[in-house]
C-alpha atoms as a PDB file:
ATOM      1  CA  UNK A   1      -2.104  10.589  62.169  1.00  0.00           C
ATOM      2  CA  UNK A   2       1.400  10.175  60.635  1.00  0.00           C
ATOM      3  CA  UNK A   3       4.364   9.745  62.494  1.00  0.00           C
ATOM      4  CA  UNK A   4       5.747  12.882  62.863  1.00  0.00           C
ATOM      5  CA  UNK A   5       1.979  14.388  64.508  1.00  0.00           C
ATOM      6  CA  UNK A   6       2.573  11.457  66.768  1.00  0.00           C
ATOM      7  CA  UNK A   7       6.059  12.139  67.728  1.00  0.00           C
ATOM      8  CA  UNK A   8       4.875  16.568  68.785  1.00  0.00           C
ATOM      9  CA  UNK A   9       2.044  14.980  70.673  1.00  0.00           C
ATOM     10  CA  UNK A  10       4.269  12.389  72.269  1.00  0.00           C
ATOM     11  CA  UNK A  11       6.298  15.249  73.593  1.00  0.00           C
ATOM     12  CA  UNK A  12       4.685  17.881  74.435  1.00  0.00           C
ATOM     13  CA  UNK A  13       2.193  15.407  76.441  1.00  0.00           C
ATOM     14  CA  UNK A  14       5.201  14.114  78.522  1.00  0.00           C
ATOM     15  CA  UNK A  15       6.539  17.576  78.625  1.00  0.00           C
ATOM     16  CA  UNK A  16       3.578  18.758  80.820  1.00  0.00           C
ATOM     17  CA  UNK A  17       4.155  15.535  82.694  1.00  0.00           C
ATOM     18  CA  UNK A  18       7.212  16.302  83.610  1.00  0.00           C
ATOM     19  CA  UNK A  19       6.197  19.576  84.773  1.00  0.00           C
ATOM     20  CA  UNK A  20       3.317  18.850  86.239  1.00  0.00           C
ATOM     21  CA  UNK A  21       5.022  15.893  88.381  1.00  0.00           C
ATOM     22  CA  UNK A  22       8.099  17.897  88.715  1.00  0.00           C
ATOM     23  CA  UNK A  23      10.850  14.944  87.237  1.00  0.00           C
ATOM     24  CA  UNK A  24      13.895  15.543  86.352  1.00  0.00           C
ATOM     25  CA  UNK A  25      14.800  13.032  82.597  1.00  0.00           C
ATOM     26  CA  UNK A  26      17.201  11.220  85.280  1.00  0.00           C
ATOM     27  CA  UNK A  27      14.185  10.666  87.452  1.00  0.00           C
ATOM     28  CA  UNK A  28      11.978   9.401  84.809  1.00  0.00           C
ATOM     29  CA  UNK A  29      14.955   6.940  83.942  1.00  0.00           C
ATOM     30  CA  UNK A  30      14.905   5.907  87.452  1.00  0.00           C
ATOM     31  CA  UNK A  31      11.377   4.736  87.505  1.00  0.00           C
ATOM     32  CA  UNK A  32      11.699   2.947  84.510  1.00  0.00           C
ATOM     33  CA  UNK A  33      14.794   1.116  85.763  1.00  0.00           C
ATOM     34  CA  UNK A  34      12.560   0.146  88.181  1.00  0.00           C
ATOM     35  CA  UNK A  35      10.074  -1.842  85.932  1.00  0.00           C
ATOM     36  CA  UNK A  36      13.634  -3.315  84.259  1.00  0.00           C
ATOM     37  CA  UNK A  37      13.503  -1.001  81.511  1.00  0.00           C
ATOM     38  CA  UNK A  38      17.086  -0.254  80.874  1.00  0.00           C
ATOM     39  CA  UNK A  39      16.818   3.583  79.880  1.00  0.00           C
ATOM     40  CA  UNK A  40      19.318   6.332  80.812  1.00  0.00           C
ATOM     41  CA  UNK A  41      18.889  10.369  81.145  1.00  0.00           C
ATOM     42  CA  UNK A  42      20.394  10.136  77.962  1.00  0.00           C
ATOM     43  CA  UNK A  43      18.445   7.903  76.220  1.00  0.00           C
ATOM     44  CA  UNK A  44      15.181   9.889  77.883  1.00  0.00           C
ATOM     45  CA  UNK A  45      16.905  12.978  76.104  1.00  0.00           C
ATOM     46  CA  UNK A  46      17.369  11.548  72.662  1.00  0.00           C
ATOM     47  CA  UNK A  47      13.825  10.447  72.345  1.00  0.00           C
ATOM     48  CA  UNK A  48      12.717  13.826  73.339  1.00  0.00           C
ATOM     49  CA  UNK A  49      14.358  15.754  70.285  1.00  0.00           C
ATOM     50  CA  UNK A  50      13.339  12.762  68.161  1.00  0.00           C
ATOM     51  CA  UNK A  51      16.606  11.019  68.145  1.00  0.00           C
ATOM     52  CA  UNK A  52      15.877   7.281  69.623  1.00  0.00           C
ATOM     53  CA  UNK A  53      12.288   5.639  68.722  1.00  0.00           C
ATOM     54  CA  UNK A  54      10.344   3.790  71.706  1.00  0.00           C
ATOM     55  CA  UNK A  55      10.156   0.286  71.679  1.00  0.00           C
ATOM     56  CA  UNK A  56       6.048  -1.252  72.312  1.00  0.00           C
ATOM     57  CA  UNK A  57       7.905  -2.260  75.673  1.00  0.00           C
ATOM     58  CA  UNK A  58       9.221   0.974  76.626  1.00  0.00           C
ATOM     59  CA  UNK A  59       6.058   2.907  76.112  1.00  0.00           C
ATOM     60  CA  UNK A  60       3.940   0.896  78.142  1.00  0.00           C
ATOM     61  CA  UNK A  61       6.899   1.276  81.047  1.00  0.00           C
ATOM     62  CA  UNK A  62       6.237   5.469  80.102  1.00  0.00           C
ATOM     63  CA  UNK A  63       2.606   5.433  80.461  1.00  0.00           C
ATOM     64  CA  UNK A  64       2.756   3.407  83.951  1.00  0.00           C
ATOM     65  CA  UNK A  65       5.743   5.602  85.052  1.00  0.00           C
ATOM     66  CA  UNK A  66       4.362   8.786  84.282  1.00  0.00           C
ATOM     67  CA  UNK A  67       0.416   7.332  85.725  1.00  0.00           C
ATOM     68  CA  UNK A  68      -1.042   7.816  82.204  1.00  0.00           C
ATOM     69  CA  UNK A  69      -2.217   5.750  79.452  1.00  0.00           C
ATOM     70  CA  UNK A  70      -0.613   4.875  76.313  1.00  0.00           C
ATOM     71  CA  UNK A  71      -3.290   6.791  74.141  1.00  0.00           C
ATOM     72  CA  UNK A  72      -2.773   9.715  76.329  1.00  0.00           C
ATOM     73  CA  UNK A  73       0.945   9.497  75.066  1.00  0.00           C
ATOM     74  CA  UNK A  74       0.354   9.138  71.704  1.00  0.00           C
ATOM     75  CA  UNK A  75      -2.803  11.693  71.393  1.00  0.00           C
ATOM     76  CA  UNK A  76      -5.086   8.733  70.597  1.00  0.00           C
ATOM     77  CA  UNK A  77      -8.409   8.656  71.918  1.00  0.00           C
ATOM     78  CA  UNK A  78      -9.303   5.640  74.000  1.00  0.00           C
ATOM     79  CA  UNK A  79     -11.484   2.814  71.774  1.00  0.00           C
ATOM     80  CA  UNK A  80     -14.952   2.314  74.035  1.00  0.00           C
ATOM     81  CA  UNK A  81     -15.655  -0.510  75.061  1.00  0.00           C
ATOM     82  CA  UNK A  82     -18.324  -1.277  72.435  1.00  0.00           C
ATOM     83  CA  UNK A  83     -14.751  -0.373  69.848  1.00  0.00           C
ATOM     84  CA  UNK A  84     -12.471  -3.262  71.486  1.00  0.00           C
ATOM     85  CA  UNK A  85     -15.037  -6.128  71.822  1.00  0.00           C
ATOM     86  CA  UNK A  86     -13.948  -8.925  69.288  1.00  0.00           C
ATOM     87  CA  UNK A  87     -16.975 -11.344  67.932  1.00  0.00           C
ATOM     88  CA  UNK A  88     -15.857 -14.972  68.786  1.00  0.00           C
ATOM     89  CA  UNK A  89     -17.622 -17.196  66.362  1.00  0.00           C
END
């Protein structure tokens, strides 16, 4: 999935969150302030058109502030279990 898939998954999916949760882009900004992610309405707005990447940091602040996983904001599937288990030698 290239970059650009990635980004019209990214928002759309917090589109609906927003929606669906009924925030405002100054509201979302406000939770993540909360976590001491320093993000304004603006910053919120820029990354929406495609403007501002997210840092690693800021989307795992966006998946906890909006209750949903990082996969779910990226349009990844989850890896099972069976998928994430590393063989220690």
């Amino acid at each position: 999935m290239g970059p650009y898939k990635i980004f019209l998954t990214f928002f759309a999916f917090t589109l609906d969150i927003y929606l669906a949760l009924k925030l405002s882009q100054s509201d979302l900004a406000a939770r993540l302030q909360t976590m001491d992610v320093l993000i304004e309405q603006k910053a919120i707005s820029r990354i929406e058109v495609g403007d501002r990447v997210v840092a690693d940091y800021e989307l795992v602040a966006l998946s906890k502030a909006l209750g949903v996983t990082v996969y779910d904001l990226l349009g990844l599937q989850e890896p099972s279990a069976k998928q994430r288990h590393i063989k220690q030698k």
